[in-house]
Protein backbone atom coordinates (compact mmCIF):
# COMPACT_ATOMS: atom_id res chain seq x y z
CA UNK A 1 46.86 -129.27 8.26
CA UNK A 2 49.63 -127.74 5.95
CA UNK A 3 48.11 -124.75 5.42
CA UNK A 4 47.65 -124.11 8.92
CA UNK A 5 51.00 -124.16 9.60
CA UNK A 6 51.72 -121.88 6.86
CA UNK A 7 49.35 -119.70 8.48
CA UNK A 8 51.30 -119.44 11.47
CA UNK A 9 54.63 -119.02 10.24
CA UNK A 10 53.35 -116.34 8.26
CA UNK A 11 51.41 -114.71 11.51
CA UNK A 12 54.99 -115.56 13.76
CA UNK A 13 57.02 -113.60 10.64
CA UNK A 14 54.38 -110.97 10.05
CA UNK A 15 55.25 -110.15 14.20
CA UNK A 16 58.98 -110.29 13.25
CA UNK A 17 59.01 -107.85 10.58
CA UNK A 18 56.94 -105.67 12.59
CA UNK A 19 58.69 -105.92 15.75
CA UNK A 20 62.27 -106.65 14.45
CA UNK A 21 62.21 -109.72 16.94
CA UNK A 22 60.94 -112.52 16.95
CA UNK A 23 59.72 -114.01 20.22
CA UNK A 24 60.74 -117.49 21.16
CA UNK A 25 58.09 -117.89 23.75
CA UNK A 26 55.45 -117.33 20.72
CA UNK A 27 57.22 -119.66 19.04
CA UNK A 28 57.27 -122.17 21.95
CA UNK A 29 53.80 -121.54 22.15
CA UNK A 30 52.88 -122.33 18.42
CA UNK A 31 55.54 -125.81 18.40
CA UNK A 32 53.58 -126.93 21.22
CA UNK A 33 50.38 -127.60 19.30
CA UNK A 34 51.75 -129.25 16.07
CA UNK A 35 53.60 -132.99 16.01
CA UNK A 36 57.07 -133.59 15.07
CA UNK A 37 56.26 -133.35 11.00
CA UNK A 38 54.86 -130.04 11.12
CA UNK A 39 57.03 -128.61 13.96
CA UNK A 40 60.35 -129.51 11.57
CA UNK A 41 58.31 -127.72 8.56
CA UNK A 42 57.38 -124.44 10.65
CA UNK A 43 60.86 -123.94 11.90
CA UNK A 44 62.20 -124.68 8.40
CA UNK A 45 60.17 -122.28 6.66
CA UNK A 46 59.97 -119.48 9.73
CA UNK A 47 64.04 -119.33 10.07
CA UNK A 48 65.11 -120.24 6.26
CA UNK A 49 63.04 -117.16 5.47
CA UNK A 50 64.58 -115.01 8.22
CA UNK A 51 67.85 -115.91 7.11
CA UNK A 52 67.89 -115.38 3.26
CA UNK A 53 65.76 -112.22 3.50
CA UNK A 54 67.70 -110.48 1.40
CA UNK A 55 68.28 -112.80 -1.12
CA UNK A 56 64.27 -113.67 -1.29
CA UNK A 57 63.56 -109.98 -1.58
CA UNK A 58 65.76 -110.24 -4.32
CA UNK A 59 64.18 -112.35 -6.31
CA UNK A 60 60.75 -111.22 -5.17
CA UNK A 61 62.20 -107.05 -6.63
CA UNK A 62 63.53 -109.20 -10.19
CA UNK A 63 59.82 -109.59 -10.72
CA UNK A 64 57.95 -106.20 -10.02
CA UNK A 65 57.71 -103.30 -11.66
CA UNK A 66 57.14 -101.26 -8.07
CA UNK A 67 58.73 -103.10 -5.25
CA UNK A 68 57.04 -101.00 -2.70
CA UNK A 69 54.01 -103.37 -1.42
CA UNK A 70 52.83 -104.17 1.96
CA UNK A 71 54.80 -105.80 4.37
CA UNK A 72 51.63 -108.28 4.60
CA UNK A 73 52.40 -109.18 0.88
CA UNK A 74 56.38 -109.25 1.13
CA UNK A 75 56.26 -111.64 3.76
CA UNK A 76 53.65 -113.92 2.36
CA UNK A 77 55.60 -113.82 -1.20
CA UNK A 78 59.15 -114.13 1.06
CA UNK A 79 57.36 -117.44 2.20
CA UNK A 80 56.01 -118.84 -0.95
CA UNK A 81 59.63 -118.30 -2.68
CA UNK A 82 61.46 -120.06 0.21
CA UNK A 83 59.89 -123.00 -0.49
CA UNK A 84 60.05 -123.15 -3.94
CA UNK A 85 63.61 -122.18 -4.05
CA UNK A 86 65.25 -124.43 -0.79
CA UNK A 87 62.26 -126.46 0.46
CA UNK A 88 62.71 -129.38 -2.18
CA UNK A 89 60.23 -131.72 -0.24
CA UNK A 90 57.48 -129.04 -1.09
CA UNK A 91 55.11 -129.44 -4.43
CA UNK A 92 55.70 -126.04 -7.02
CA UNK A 93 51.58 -126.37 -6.74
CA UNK A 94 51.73 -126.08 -3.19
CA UNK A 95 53.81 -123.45 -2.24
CA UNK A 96 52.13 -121.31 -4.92
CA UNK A 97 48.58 -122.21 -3.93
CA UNK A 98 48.79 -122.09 -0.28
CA UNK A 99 50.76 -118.60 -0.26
CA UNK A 100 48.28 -117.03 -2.48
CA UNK A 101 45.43 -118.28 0.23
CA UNK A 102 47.46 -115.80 3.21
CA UNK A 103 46.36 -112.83 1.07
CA UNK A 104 42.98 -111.06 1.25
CA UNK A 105 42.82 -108.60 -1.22
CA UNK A 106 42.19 -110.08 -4.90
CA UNK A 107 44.52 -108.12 -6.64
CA UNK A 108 47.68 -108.36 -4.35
CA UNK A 109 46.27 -112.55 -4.79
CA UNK A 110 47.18 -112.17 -8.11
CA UNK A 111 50.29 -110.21 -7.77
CA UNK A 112 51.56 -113.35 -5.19
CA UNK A 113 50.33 -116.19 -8.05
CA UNK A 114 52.43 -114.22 -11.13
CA UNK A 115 55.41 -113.09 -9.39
CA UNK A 116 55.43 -116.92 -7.95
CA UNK A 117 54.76 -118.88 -10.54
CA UNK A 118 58.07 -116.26 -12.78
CA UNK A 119 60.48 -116.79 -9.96
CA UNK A 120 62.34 -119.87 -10.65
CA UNK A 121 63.10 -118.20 -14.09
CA UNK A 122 65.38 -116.02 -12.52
CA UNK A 123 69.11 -116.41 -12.78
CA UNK A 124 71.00 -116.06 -9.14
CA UNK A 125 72.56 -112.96 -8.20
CA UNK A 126 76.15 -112.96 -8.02
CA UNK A 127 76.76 -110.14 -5.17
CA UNK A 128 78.16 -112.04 -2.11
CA UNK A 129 75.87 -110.44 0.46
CA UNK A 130 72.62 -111.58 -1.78
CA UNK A 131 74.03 -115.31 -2.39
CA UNK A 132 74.84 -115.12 1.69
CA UNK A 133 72.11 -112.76 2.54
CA UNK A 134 73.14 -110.12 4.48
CA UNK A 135 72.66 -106.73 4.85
CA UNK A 136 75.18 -104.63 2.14
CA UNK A 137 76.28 -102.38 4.41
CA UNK A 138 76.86 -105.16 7.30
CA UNK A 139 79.31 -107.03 5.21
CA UNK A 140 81.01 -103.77 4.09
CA UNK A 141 81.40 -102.99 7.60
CA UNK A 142 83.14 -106.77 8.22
CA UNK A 143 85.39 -106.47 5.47
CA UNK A 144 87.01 -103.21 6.54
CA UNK A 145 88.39 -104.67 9.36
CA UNK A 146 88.24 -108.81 9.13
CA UNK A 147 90.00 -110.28 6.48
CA UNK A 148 88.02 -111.38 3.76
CA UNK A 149 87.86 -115.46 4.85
CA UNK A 150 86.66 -114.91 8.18
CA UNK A 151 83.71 -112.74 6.61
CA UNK A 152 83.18 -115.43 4.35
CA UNK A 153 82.97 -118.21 6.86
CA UNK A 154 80.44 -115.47 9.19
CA UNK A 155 78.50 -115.11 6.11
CA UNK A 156 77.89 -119.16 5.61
CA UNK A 157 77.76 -120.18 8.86
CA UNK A 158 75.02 -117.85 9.60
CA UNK A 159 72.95 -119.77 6.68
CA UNK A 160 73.07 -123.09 8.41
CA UNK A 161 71.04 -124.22 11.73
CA UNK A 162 73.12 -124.34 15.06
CA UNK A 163 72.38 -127.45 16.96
CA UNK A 164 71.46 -127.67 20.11
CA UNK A 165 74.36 -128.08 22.63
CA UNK A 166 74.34 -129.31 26.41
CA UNK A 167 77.01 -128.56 28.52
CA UNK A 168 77.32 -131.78 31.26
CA UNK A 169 77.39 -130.98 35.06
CA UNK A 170 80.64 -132.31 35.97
CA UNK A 171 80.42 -132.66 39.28
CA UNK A 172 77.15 -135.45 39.19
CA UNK A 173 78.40 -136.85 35.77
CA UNK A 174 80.03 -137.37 33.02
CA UNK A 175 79.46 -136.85 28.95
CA UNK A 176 79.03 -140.38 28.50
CA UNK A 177 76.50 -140.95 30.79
CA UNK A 178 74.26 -138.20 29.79
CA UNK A 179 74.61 -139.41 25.89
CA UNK A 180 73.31 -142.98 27.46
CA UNK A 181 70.63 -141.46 29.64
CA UNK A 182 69.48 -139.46 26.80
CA UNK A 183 69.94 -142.06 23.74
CA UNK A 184 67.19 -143.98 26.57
CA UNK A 185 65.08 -141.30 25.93
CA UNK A 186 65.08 -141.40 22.15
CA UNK A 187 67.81 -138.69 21.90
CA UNK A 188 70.74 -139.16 19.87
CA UNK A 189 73.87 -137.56 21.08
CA UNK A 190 77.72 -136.93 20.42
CA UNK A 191 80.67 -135.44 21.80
CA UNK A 192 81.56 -131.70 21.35
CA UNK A 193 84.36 -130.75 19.43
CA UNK A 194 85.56 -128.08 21.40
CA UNK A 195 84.55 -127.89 24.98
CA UNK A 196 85.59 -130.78 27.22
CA UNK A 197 82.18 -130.73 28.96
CA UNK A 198 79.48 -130.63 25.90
CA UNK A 199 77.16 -133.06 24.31
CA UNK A 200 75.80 -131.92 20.61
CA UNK A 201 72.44 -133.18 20.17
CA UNK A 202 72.23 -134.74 16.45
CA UNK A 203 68.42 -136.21 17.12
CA UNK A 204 66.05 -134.94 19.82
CA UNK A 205 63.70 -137.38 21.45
CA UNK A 206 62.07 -136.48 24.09
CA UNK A 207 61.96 -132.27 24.51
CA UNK A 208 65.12 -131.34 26.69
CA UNK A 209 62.84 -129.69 29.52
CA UNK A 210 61.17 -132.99 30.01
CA UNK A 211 64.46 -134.82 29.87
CA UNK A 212 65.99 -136.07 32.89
CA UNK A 213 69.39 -134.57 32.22
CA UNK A 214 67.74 -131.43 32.78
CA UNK A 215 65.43 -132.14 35.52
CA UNK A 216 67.70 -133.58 37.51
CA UNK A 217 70.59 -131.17 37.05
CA UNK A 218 72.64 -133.38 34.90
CA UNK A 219 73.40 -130.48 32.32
CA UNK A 220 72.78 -127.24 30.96
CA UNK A 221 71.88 -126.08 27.60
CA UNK A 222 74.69 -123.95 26.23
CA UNK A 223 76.31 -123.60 23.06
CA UNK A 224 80.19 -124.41 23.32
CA UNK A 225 81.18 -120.49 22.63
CA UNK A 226 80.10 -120.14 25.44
CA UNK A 227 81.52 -122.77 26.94
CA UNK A 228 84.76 -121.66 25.99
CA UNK A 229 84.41 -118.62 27.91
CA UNK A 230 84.85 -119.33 31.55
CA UNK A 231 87.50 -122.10 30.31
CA UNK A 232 89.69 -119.33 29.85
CA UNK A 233 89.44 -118.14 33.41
CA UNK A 234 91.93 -120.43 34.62
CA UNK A 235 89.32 -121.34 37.84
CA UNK A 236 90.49 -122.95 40.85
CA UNK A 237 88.63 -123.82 43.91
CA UNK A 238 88.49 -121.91 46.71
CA UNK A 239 88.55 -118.64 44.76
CA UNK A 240 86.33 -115.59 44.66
CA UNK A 241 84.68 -114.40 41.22
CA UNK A 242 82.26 -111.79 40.43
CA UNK A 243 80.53 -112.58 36.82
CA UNK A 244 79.56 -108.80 36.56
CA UNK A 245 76.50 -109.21 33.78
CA UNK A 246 75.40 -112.59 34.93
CA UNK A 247 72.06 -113.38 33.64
CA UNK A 248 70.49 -116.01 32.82
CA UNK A 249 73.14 -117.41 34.49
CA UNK A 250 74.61 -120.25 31.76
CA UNK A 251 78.24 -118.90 32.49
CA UNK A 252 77.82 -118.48 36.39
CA UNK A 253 76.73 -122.06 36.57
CA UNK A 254 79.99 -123.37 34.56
CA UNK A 255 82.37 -121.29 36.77
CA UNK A 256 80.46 -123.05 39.72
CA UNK A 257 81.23 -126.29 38.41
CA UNK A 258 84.65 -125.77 36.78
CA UNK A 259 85.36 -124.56 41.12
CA UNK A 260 84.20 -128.10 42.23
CA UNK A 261 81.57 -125.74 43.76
CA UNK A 262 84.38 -124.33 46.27
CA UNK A 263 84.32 -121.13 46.38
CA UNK A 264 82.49 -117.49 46.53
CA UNK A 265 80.43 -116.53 43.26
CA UNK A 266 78.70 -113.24 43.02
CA UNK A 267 76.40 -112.76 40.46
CA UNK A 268 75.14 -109.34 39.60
CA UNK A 269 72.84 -108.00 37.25
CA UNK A 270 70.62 -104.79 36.81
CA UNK A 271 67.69 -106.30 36.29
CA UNK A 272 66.34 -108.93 39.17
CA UNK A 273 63.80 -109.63 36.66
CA UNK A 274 66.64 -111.44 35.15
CA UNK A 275 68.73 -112.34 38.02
CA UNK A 276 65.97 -114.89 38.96
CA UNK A 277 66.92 -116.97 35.99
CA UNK A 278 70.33 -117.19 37.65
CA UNK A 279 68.62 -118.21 40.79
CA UNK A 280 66.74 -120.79 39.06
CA UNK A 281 69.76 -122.43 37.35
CA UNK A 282 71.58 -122.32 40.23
CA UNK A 283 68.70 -124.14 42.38
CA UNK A 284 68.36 -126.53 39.23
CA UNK A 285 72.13 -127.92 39.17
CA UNK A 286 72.36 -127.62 43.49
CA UNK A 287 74.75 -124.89 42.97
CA UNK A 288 76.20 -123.65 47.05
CA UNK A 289 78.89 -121.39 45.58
CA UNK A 290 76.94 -118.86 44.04
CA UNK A 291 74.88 -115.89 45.74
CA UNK A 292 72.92 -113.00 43.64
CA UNK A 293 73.17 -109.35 44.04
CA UNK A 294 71.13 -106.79 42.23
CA UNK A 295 73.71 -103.97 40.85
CA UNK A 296 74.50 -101.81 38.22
CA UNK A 297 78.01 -102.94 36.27
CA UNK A 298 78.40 -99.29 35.25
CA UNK A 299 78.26 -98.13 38.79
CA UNK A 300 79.23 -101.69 40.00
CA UNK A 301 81.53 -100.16 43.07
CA UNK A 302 79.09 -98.11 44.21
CA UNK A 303 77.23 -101.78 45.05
CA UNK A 304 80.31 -104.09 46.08
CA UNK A 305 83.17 -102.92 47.90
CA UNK A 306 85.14 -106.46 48.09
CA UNK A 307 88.36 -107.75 45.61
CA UNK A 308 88.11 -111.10 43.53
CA UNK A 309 90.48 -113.41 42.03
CA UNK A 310 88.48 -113.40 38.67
CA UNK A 311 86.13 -111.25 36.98
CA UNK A 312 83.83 -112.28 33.91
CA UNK A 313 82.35 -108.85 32.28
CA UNK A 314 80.12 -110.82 29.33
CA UNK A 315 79.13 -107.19 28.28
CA UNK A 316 75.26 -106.47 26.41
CA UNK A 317 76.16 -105.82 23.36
CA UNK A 318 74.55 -105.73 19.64
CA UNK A 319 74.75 -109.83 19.27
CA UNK A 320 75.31 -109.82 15.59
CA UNK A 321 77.22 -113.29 16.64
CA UNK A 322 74.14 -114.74 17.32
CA UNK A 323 72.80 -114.54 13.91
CA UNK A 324 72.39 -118.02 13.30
CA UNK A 325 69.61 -118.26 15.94
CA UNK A 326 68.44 -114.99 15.81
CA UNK A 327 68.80 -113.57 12.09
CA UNK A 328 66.60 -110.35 12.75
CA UNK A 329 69.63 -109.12 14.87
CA UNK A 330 71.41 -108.10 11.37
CA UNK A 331 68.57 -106.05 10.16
CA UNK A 332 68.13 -104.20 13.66
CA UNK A 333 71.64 -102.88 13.67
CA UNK A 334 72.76 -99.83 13.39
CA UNK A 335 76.02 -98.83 13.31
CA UNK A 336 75.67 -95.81 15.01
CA UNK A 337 74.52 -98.08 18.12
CA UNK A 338 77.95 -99.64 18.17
CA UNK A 339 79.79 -96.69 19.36
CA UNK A 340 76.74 -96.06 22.30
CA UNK A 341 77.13 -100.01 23.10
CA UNK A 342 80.60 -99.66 23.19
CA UNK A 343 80.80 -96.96 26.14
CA UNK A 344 78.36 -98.58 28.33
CA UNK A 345 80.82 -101.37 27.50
CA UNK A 346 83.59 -99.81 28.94
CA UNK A 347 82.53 -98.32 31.98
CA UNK A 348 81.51 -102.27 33.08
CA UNK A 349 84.70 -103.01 32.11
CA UNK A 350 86.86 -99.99 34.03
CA UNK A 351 84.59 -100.51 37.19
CA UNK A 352 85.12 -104.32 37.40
CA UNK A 353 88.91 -103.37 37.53
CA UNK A 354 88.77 -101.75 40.46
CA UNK A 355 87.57 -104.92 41.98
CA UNK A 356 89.96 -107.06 40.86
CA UNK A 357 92.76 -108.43 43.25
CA UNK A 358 96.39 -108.06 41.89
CA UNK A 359 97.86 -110.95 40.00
CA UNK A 360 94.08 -111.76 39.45
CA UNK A 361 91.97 -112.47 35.62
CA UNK A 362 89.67 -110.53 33.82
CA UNK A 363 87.97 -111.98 31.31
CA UNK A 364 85.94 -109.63 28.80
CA UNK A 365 83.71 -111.13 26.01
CA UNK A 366 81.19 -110.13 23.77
CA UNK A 367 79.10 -111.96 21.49
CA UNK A 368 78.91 -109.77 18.74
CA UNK A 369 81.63 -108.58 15.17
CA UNK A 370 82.07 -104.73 15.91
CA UNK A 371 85.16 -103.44 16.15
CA UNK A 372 84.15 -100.27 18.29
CA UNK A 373 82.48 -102.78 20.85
CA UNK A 374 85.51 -105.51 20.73
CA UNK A 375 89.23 -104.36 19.93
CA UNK A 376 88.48 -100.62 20.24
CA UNK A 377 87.09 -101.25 24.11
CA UNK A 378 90.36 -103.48 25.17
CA UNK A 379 92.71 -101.15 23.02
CA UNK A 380 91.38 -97.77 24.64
CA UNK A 381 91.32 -99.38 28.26
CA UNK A 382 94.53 -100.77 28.19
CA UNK A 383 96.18 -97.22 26.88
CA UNK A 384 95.01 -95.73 29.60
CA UNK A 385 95.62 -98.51 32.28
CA UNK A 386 99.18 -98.59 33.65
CA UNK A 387 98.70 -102.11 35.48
CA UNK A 388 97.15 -104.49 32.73
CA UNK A 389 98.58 -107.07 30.45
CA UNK A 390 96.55 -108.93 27.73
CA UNK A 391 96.68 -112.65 27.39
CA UNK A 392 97.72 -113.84 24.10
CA UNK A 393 94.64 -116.44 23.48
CA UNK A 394 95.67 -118.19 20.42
CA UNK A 395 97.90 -121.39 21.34
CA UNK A 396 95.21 -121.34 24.40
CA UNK A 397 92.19 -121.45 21.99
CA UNK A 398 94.12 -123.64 19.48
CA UNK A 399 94.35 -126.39 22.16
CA UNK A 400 89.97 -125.89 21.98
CA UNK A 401 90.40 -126.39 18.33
CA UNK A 402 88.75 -123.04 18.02
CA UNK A 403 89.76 -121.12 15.13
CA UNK A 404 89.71 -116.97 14.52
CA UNK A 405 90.86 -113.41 14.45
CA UNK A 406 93.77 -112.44 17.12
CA UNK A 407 94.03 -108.12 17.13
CA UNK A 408 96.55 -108.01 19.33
CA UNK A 409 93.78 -107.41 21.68
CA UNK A 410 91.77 -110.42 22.24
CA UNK A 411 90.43 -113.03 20.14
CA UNK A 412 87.48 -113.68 17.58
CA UNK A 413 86.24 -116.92 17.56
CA UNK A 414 85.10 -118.06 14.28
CA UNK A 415 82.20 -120.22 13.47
CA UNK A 416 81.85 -123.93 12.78
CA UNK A 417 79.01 -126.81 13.09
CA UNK A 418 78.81 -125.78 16.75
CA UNK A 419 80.06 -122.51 17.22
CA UNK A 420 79.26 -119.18 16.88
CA UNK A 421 81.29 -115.82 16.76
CA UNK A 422 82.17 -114.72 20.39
CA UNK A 423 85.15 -111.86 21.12
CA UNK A 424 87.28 -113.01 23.98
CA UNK A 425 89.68 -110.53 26.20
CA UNK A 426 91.81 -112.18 29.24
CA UNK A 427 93.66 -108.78 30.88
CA UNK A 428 96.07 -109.53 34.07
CA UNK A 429 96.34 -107.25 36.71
CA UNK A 430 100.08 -106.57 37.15
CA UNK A 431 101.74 -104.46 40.38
């Protein structure tokens, strides 16, 4: 049964390195046939290798004289030197054997078989972005404009697993009644460190889409960065808010809740591909409050011609903050896409101005570590915006125990055992 779970990590990583993604509805696909034993090793073995890439090719380059073999090989010998290097529960026999078995042609077979059987001979690198593994140029890029902790912390956060974090519906329930409903189900469950409304899940029972807390609307999945978000939006009942990139709709939901579901919500997105996950959440938690429009954010008032009290622009942007889930996104980037993000960014951000109400919040956020598509697109807007005055974040975010960067622009949120690295803006409208 091992092996074929080997086999299809290595088919789900072979699709990754071709495609540069990795799709989790394959993955959902292959969990759903294995039991709890062989789930835990697949996901072990298919994002420990995505994460130490680097360093495994490393090791794997130490031991050939020509480092340029197939990508069919690399990944195959990327697997077998995961698990003899961080997969202690695995047998040296084992992980050599089996990973020679993924490759066809004899003499790549015994290629695999010498270069494994060598690499725990090999003394670690010292580099920092090969004992963190990531990209050289991605960390150079960090550390000319974070200081040199924070790209530390990036660096070894992005090594370790996020768990799984629900955020409660607060207007059916509470935290401690999902953590009972759920420990009933053979979940176990804690309190969030940083958001008021999350539950970190330390043990999952039954899967969350057959739980009851999510049938029934009693919460969300959604990591506490961004929960944070719309906490910062200083929501009231009774107001109106456009959430200008909505989909799937995580954040829209929370700023329905945080309103006692009092309010007007739009909800725009340019694809209604996407906007029907919105409309799904919001059917799922018996939202009222929120309504769905199909628009443009660069062109947004060519769609809406209305003023709001508070404006989310959660801009696209390269993601390298999710890392920890989704490690291919630091071997996609390029940093000549950061500049091209970065002016899509700000034309959703100078159109959603012109629909905010005087005296009224707009909250900008990214979840990415660029500088062009964070501090650069605040810094240039506000120059050349007479009526705008950023929010300084930090006793705010302190109070969240989050911890992080403050440009003088908006804030980086740093990661921890539940967070990951999200770029928050809050800009008044003055006048």
């Amino acid at each position: 049964m091992r092996t074929n779970v080997r086999l299809l990590a290595y088919r789900l990583l072979r699709k990754c390195e071709k495609e540069k993604f990795l799709d989790r509805e394959d993955v959902d696909s292959v969990l759903s046939v294995l039991n709890d034993k062989d789930r835990r090793f697949l996901k072990e073995l298919v994002w420990g290798v995505m994460r130490k890439e680097e360093l495994l090719d490393w090791y794997i380059n130490q031991l050939l004289r020509n480092p340029d073999i197939p990508p069919a090989v690399r990944v195959a010998l990327r697997m077998g030197v995961y698990q003899l290097l961080f997969m202690d529960g695995v047998p040296d026999y084992a992980a050599v054997s089996e990973t020679v078995k993924l490759i066809k042609n004899e003499n790549f077979r015994k290629l695999v078989n010498a270069v494994l059987r060598r690499v725990k001979s090999v003394p670690p690198p010292n580099d920092l972005h090969l004992v963190y593994s990531h990209p050289k140029w991605i960390v150079d890029y960090w550390n000319s404009f974070l200081p040199e902790e924070a790209v530390l912390r990036i660096m070894e956060w992005n090594q370790k697993p996020l768990p799984t974090v629900l955020r409660v519906n607060s207007l059916v329930t509470t935290r401690d009644e999902v953590i009972e409903i759920l420990s009933k189900e053979g979940t176990e469950a804690i309190y969030g460190k940083h958001s008021p409304f999350s539950v970190v899940i330390k043990k999952l029972g039954v899967p969350l889409n057959d739980s009851k807390v999510i049938t029934e609307g009693l919460a969300t999945v959604q990591g506490e960065s961004s929960q944070i978000v719309p906490l910062l939006m200083d929501l009231e009942p009774n107001m109106k808010v456009l959430d200008t990139c909505s989909a799937p709709g995580g954040k829209t939901t929370f700023i329905a809740e945080l309103m006692k579901d009092k309010g007007e919500i739009l909800a725009t997105d340019v694809s209604m591909e996407r906007l029907q996950l919105v409309e799904k959440h919001v059917k799922r938690l018996k939202l009222s409050s929120v309504k769905i429009k199909l628009a443009d954010a660069e062109r947004l008032i060519e769609f809406i011609q209305d003023e709001f009290d508070r404006i989310l622009v959660d801009a696209p942007c390269s993601s390298l903050g999710t890392a920890r889930n989704h490690p291919e996104v630091l071997r996609r980037a390029k940093k000549e896409e950061f500049k091209e993000l970065s002016e899509k960014q700000f034309r959703i951000l100078s159109q959603s101005w012109k629909l905010l109400k005087k005296g009224g919040i707009l909250l900008y956020s990214t979840c990415t570590i660029t500088k062009e598509e964070n501090t650069e697109v605040i810094k240039i807007f506000v120059e050349q915006t007479p009526d705008v005055d950023v929010i300084d974040l930090r006793e705010r975010l302190k109070d969240y125990r989050v911890e992080g960067v403050w440009d003088g622009f908006g804030f980086l949120m740093l990661p921890d055992e539940t967070l990951t690295s999200f770029y928050v803006s809050v800009l008044k409208k003055t006048g």
